[in-house]
N, C-alpha and C. Protein backbone atom coordinates (compact mmCIF):
# COMPACT_ATOMS: atom_id res chain seq x y z
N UNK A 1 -15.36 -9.50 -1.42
CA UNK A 1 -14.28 -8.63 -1.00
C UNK A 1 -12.96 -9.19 -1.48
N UNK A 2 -12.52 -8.58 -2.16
CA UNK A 2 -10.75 -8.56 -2.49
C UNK A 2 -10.15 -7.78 -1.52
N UNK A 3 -9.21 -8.63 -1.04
CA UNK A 3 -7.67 -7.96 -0.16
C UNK A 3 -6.53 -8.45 -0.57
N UNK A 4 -5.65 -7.02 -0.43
CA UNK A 4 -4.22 -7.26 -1.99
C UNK A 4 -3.64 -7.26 -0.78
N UNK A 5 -2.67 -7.56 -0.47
CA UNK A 5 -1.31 -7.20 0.37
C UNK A 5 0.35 -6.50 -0.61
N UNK A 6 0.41 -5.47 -0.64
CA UNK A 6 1.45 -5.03 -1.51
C UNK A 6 2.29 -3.97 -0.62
N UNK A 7 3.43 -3.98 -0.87
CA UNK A 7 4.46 -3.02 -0.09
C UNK A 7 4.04 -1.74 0.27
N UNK A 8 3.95 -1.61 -1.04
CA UNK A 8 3.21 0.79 -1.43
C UNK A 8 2.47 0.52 -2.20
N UNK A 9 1.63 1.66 -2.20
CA UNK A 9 0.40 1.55 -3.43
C UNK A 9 1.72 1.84 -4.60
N UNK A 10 2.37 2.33 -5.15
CA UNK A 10 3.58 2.33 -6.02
C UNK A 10 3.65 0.74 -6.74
N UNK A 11 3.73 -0.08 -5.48
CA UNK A 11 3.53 -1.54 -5.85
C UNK A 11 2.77 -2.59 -6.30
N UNK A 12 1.46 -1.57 -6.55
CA UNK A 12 0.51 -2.87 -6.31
C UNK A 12 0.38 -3.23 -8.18
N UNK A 13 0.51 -4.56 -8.57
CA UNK A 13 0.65 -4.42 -10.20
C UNK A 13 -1.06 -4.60 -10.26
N UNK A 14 -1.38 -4.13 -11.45
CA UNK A 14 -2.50 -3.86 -12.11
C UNK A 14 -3.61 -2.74 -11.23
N UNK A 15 -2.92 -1.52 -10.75
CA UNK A 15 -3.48 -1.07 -9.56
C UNK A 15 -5.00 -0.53 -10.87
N UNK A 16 -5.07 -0.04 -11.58
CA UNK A 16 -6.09 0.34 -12.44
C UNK A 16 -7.04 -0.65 -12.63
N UNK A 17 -6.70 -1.80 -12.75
CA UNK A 17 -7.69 -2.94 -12.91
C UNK A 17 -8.06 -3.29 -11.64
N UNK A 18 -7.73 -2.79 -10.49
CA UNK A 18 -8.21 -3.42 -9.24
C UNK A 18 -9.06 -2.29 -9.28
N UNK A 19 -8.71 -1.07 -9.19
CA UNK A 19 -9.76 0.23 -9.23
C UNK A 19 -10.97 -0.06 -9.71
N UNK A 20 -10.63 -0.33 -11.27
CA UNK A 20 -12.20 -0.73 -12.18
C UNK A 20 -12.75 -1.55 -11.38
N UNK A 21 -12.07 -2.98 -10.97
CA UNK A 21 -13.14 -3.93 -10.09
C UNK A 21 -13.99 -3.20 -8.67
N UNK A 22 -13.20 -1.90 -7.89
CA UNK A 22 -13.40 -1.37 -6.93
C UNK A 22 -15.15 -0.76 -6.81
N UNK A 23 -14.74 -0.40 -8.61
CA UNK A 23 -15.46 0.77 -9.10
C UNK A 23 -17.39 0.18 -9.01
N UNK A 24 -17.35 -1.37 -9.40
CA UNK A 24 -18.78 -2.13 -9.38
C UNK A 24 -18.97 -1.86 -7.51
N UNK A 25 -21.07 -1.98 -8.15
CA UNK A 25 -21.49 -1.74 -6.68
C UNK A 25 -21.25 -2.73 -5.96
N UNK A 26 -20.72 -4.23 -6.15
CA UNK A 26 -21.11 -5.53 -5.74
C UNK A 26 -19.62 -5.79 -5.23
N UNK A 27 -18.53 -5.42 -5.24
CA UNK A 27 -17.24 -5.77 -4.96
C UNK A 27 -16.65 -4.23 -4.39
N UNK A 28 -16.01 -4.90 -3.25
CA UNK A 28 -15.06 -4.20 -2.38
C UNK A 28 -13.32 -4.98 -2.69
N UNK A 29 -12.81 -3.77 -2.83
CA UNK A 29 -11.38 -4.24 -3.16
C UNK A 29 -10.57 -2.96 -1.50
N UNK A 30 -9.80 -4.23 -0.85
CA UNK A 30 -9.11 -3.20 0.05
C UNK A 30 -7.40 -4.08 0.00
N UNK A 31 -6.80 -2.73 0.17
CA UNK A 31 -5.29 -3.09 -0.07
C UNK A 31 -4.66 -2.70 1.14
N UNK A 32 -3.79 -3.52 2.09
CA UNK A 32 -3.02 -4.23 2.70
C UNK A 32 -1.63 -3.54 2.74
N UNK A 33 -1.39 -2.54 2.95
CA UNK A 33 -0.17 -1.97 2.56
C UNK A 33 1.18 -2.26 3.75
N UNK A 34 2.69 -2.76 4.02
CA UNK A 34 3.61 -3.16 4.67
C UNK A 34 4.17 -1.77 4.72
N UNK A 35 4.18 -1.05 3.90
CA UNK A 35 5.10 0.03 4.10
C UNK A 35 4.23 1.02 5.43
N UNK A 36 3.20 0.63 5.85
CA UNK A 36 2.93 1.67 7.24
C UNK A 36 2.23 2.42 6.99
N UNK A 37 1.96 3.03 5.82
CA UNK A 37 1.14 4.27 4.97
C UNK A 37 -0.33 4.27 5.71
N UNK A 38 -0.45 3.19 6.01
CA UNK A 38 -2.13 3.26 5.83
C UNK A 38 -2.64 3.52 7.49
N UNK A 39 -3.79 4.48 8.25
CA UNK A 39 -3.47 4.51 9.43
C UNK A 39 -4.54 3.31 10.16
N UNK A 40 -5.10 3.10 9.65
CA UNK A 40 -5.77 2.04 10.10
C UNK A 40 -5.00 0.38 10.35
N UNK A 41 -4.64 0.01 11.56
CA UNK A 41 -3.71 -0.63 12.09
C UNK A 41 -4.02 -2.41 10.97
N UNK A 42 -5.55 -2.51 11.13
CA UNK A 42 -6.03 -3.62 10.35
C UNK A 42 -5.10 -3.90 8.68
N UNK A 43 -5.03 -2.91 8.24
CA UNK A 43 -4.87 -2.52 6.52
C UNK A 43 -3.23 -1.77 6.45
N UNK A 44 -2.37 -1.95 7.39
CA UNK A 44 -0.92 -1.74 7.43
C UNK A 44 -0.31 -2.85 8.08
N UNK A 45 0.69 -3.06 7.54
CA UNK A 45 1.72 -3.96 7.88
C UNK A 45 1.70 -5.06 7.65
N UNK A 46 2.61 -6.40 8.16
CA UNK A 46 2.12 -7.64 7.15
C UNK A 46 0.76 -8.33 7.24
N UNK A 47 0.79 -9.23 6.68
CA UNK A 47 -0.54 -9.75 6.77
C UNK A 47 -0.52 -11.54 7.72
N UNK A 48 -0.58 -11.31 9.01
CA UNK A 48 -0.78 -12.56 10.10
C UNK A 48 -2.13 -13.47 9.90
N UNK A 49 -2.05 -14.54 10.78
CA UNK A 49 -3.18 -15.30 10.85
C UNK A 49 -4.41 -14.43 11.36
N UNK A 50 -3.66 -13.95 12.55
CA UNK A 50 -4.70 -12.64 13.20
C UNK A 50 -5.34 -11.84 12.30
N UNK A 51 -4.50 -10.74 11.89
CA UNK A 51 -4.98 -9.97 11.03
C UNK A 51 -6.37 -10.49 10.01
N UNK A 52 -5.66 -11.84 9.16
CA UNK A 52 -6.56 -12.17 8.37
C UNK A 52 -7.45 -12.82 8.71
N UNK A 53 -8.21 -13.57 9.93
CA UNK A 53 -9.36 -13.82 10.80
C UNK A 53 -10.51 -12.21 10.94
N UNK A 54 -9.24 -11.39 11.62
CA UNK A 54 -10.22 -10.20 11.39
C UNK A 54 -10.81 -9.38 10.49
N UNK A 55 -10.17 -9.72 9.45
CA UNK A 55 -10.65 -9.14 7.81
C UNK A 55 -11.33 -10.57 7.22
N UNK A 56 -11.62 -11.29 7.82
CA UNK A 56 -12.48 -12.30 7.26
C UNK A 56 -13.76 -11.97 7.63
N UNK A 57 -13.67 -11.47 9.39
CA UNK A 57 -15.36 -11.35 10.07
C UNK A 57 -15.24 -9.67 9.80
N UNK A 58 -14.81 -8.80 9.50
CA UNK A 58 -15.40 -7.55 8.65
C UNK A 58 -15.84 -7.63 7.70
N UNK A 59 -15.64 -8.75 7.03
CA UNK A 59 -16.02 -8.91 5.71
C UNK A 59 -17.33 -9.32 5.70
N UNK A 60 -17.25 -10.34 6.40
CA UNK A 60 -18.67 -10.95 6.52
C UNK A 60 -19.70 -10.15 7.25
N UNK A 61 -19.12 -9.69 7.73
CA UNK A 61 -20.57 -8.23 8.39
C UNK A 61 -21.02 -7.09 7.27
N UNK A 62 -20.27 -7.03 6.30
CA UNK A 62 -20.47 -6.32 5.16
C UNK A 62 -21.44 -7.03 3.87
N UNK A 63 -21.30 -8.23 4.01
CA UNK A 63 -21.72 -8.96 3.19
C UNK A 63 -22.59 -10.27 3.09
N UNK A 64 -23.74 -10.05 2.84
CA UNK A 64 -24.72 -11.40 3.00
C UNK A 64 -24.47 -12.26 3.02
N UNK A 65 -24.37 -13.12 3.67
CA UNK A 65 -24.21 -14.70 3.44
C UNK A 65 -24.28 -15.34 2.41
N UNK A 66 -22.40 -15.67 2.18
CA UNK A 66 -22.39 -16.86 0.78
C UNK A 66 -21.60 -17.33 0.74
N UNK A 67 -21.03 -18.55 0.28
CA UNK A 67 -20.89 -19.57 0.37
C UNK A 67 -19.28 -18.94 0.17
N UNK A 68 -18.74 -19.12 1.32
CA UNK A 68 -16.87 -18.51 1.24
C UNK A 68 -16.23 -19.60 0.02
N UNK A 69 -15.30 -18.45 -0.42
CA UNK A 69 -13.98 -18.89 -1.10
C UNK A 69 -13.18 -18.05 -1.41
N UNK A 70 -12.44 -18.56 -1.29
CA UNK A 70 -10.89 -17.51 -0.83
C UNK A 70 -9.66 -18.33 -1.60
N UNK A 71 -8.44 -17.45 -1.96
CA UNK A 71 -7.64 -17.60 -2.93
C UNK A 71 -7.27 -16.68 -2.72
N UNK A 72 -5.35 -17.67 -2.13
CA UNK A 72 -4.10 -16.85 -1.66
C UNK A 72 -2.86 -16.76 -2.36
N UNK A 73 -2.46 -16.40 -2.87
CA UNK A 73 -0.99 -16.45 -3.81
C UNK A 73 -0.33 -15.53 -3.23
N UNK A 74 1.08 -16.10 -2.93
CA UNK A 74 2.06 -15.39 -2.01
C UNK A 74 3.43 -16.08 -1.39
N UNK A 75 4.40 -15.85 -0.74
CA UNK A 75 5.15 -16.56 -0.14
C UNK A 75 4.95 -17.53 0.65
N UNK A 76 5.04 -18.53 0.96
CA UNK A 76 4.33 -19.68 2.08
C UNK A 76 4.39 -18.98 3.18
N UNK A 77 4.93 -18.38 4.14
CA UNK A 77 4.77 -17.81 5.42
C UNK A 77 3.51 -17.24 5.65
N UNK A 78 3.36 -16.24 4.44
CA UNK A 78 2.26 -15.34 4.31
C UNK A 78 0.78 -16.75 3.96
N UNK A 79 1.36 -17.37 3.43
CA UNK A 79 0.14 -18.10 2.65
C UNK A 79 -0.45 -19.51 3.79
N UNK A 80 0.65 -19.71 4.68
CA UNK A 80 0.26 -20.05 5.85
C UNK A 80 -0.50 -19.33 6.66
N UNK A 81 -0.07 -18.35 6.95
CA UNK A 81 -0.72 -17.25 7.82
C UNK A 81 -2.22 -17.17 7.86
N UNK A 82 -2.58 -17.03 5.91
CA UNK A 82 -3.74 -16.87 5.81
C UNK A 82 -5.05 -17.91 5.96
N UNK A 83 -3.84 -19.16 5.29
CA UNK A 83 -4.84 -20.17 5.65
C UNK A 83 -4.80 -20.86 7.37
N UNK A 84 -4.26 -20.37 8.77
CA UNK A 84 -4.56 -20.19 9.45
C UNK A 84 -5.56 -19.60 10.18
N UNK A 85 -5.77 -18.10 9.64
CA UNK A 85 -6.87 -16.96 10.04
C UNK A 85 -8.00 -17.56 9.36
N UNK A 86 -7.93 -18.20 8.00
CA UNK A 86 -9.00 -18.47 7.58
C UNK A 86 -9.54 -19.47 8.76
N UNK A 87 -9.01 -20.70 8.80
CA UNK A 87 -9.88 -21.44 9.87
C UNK A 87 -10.16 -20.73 10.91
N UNK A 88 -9.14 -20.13 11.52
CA UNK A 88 -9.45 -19.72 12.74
C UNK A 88 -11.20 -18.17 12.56
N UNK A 89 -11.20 -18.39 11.50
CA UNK A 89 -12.58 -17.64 11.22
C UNK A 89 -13.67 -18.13 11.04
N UNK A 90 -13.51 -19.47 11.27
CA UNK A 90 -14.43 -21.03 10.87
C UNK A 90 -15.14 -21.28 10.09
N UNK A 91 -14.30 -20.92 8.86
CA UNK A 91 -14.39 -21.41 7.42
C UNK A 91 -13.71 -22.56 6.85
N UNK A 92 -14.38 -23.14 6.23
CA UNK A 92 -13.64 -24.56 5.74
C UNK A 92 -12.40 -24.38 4.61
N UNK A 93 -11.75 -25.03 5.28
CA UNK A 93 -10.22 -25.26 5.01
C UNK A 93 -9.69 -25.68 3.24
N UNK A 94 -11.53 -26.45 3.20
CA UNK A 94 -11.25 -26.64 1.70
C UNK A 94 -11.57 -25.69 0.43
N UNK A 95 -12.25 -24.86 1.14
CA UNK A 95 -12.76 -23.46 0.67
C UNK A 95 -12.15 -22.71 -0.01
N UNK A 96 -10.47 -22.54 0.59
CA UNK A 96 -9.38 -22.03 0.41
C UNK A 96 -8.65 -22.40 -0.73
N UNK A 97 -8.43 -21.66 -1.47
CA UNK A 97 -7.52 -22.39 -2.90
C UNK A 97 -6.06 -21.04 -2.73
N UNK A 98 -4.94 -22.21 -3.38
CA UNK A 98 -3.97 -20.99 -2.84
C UNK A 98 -3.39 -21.75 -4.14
N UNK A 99 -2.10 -20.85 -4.76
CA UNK A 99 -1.34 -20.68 -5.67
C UNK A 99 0.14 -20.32 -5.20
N UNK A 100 1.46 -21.44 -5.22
CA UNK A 100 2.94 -20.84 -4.64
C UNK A 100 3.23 -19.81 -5.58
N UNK A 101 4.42 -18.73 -4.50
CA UNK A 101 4.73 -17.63 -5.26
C UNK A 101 5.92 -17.71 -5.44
N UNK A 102 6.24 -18.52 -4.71
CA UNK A 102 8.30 -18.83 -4.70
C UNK A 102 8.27 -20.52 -4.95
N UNK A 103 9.19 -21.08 -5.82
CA UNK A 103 9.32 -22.25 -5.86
C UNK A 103 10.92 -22.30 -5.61
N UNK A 104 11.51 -22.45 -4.79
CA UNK A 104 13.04 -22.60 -5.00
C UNK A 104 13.71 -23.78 -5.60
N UNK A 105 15.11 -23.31 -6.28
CA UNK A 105 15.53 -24.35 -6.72
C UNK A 105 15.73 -25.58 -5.89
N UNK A 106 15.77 -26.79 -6.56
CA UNK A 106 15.82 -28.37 -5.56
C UNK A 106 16.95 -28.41 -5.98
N UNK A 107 18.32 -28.99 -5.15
CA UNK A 107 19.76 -29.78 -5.58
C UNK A 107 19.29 -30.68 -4.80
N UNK A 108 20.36 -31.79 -5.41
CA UNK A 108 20.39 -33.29 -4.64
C UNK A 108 21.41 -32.87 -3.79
N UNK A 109 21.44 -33.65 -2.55
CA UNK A 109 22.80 -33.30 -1.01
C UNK A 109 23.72 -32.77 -2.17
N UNK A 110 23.64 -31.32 -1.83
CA UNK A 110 24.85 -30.16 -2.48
C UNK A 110 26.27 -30.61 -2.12
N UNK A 111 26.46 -31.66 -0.84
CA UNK A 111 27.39 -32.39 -0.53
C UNK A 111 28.35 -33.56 -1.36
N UNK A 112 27.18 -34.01 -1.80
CA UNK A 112 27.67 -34.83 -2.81
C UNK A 112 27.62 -34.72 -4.38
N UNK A 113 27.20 -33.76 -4.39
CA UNK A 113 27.33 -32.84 -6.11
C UNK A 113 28.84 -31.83 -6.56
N UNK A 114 29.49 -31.94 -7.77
CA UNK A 114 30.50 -31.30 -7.87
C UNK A 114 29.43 -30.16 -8.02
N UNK A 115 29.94 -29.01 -7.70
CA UNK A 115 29.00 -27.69 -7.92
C UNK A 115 29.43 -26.98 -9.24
N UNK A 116 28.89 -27.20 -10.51
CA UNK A 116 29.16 -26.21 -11.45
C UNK A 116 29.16 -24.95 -11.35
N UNK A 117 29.99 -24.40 -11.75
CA UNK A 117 30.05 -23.05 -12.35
C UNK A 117 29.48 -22.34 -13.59
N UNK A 118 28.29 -21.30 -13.58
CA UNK A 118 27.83 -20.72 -14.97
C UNK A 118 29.23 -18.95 -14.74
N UNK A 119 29.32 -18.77 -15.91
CA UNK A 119 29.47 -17.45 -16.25
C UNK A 119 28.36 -16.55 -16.48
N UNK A 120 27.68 -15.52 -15.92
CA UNK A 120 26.77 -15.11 -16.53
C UNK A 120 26.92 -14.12 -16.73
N UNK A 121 26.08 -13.05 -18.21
CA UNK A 121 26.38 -11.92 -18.53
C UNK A 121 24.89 -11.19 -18.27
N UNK A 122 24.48 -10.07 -17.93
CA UNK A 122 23.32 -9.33 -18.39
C UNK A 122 23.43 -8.36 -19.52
N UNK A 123 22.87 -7.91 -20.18
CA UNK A 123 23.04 -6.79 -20.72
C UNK A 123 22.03 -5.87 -21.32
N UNK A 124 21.59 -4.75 -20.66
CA UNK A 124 21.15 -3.58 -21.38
C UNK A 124 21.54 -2.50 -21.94
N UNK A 125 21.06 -2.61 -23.27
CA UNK A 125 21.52 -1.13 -24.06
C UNK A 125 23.39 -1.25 -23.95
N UNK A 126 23.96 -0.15 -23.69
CA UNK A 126 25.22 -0.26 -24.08
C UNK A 126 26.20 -1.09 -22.50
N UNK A 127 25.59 -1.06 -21.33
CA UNK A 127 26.08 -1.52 -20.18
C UNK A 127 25.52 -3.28 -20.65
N UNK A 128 27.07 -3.58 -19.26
CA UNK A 128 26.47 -5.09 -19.43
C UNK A 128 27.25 -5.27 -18.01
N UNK A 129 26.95 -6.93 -17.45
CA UNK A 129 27.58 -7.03 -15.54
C UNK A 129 27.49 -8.34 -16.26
N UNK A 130 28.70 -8.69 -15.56
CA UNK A 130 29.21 -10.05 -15.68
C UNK A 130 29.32 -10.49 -14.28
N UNK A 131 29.08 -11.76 -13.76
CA UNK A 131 30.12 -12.60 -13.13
C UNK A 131 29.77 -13.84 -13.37
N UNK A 132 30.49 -15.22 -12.15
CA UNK A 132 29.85 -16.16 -11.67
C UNK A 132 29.10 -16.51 -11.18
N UNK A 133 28.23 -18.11 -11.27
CA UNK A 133 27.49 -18.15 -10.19
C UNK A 133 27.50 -19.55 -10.32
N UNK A 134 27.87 -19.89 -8.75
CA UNK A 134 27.85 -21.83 -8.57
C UNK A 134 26.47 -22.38 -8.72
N UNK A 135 26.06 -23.67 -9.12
CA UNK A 135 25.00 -23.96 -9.08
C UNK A 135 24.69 -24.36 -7.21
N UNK A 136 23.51 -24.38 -6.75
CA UNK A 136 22.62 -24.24 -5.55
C UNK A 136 21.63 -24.01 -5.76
N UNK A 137 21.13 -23.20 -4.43
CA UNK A 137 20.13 -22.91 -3.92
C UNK A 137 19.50 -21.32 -4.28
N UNK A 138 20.36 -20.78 -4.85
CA UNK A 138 20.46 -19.64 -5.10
C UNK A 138 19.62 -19.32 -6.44
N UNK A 139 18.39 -18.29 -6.57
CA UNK A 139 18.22 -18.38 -8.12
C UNK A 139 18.86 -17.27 -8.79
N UNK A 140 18.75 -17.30 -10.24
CA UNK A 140 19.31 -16.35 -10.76
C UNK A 140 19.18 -14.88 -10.73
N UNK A 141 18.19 -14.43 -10.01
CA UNK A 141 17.61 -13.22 -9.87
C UNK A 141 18.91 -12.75 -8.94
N UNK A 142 18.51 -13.71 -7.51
CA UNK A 142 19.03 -13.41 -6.46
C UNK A 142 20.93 -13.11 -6.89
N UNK A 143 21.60 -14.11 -7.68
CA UNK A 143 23.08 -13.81 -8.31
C UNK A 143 22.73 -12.81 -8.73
N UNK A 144 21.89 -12.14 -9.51
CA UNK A 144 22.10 -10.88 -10.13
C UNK A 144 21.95 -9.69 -9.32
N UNK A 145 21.29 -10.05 -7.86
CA UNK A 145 20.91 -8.72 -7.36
C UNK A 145 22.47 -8.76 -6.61
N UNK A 146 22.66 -9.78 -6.42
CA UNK A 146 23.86 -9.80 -5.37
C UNK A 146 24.98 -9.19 -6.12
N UNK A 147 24.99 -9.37 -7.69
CA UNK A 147 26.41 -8.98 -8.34
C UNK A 147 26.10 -7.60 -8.94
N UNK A 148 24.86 -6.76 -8.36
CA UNK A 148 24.47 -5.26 -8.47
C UNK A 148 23.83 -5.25 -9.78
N UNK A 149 23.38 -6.36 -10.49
CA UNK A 149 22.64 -6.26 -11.85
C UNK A 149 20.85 -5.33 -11.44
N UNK A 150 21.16 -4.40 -11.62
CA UNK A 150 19.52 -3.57 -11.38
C UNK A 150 18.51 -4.01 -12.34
N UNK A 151 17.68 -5.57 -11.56
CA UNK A 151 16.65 -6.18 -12.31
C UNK A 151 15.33 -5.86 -11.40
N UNK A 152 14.84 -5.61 -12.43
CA UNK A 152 12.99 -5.19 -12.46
C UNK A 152 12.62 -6.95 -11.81
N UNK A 153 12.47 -6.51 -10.61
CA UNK A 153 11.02 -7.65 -10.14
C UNK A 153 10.08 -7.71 -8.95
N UNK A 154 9.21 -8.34 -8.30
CA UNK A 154 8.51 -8.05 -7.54
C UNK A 154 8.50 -9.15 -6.52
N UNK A 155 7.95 -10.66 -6.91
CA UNK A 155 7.89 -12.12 -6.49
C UNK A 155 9.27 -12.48 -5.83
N UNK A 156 10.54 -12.31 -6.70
CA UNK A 156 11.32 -12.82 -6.79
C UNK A 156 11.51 -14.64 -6.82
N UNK A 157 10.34 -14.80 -7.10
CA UNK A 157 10.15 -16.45 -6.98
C UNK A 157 9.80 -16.89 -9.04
N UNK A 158 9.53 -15.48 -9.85
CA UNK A 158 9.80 -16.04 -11.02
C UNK A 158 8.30 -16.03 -11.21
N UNK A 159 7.22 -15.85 -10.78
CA UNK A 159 6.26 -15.93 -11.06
C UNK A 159 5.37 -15.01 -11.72
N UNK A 160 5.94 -13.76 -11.15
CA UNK A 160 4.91 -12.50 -11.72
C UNK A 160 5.48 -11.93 -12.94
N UNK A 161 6.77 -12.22 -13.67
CA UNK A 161 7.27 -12.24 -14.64
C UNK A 161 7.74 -10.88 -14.97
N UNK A 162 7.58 -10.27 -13.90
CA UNK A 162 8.16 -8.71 -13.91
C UNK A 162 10.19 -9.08 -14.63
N UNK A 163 10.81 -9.45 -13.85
CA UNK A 163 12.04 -9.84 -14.18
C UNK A 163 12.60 -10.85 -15.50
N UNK A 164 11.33 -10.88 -16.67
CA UNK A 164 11.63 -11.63 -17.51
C UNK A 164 12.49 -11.00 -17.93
N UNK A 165 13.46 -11.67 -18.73
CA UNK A 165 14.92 -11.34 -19.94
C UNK A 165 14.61 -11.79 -21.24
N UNK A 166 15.19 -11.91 -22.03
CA UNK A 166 15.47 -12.75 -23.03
C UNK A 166 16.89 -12.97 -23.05
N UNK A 167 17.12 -14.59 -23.02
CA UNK A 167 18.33 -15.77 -23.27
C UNK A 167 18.90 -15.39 -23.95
């Protein structure tokens, strides 16, 4: 069993390739939707320790006995969550393989750093958005959403590469 957690089905990337996998007799793919859409209380909204304990033992009533493994990629809250429910479903802990989805930037005590300044420009086609941005904690996505630059992304942690540019 595959379980996606994605905002809207609108959101889910590679929704066609999850379909095809849907499509074999041997794999169940179910998606997790936050936006509320879905009426089944299990398969809407975020995804908790709870939640994912109980989609661990549906799963397993669906499916013969074998040897669990599970693999979470996501925000740490969420990726806590899951590897919570997982134990709490009393599956081994080492079972679990997970992948970060956000890495934030590291400064040394921002206190004791002069804070540089970048200028930054975007530009598509004939528009372009300029401003500043101090160095921190802040990544560049986030300066751009803040200075109204309308960038394509999903992670916002840089990972799913939706928001790539070219330099």
């Amino acid at each position: 069993s595959i379980f996606l957690v994605n905002k809207s089905v609108k959101r889910i990337p590679l929704y066609n390739s999850c379909e095809a996998i849907a499509s074999h007799p041997r794999a169940e793919v179910h998606h997790i939707l936050t936006d509320g859409s879905q009426d089944d209380p299990l398969y809407t909204g975020r995804l908790d320790a709870s939640k994912t304990s109980q989609l661990i033992h549906a799963a397993q009533q669906l499916v013969a006995p074998l040897k669990p493994l599970g693999f979470a990629s996501g925000p740490a809250g969420m990726m806590q969550a899951v590897r919570e429910g997982w134990m709490a479903a009393g599956l081994p802990w080492n079972h679990l393989r997970s992948e970060r989805f956000n890495f934030p930037p590291v400064i040394a005590n921002a206190a004791d750093v002069a804070r540089p300044v970048a200028n930054i420009t975007f530009s598509r086609g004939p528009q372009q958005w300029s401003f500043q941005m101090p160095a921190g904690r802040e990544t560049l996505l986030e300066a751009a959403m803040k200075a109204g630059v309308p960038v394509n992304h999903r992670c916002r942690g840089g990972v799913c590469c939706t928001c790539r540019a070219t330099l």
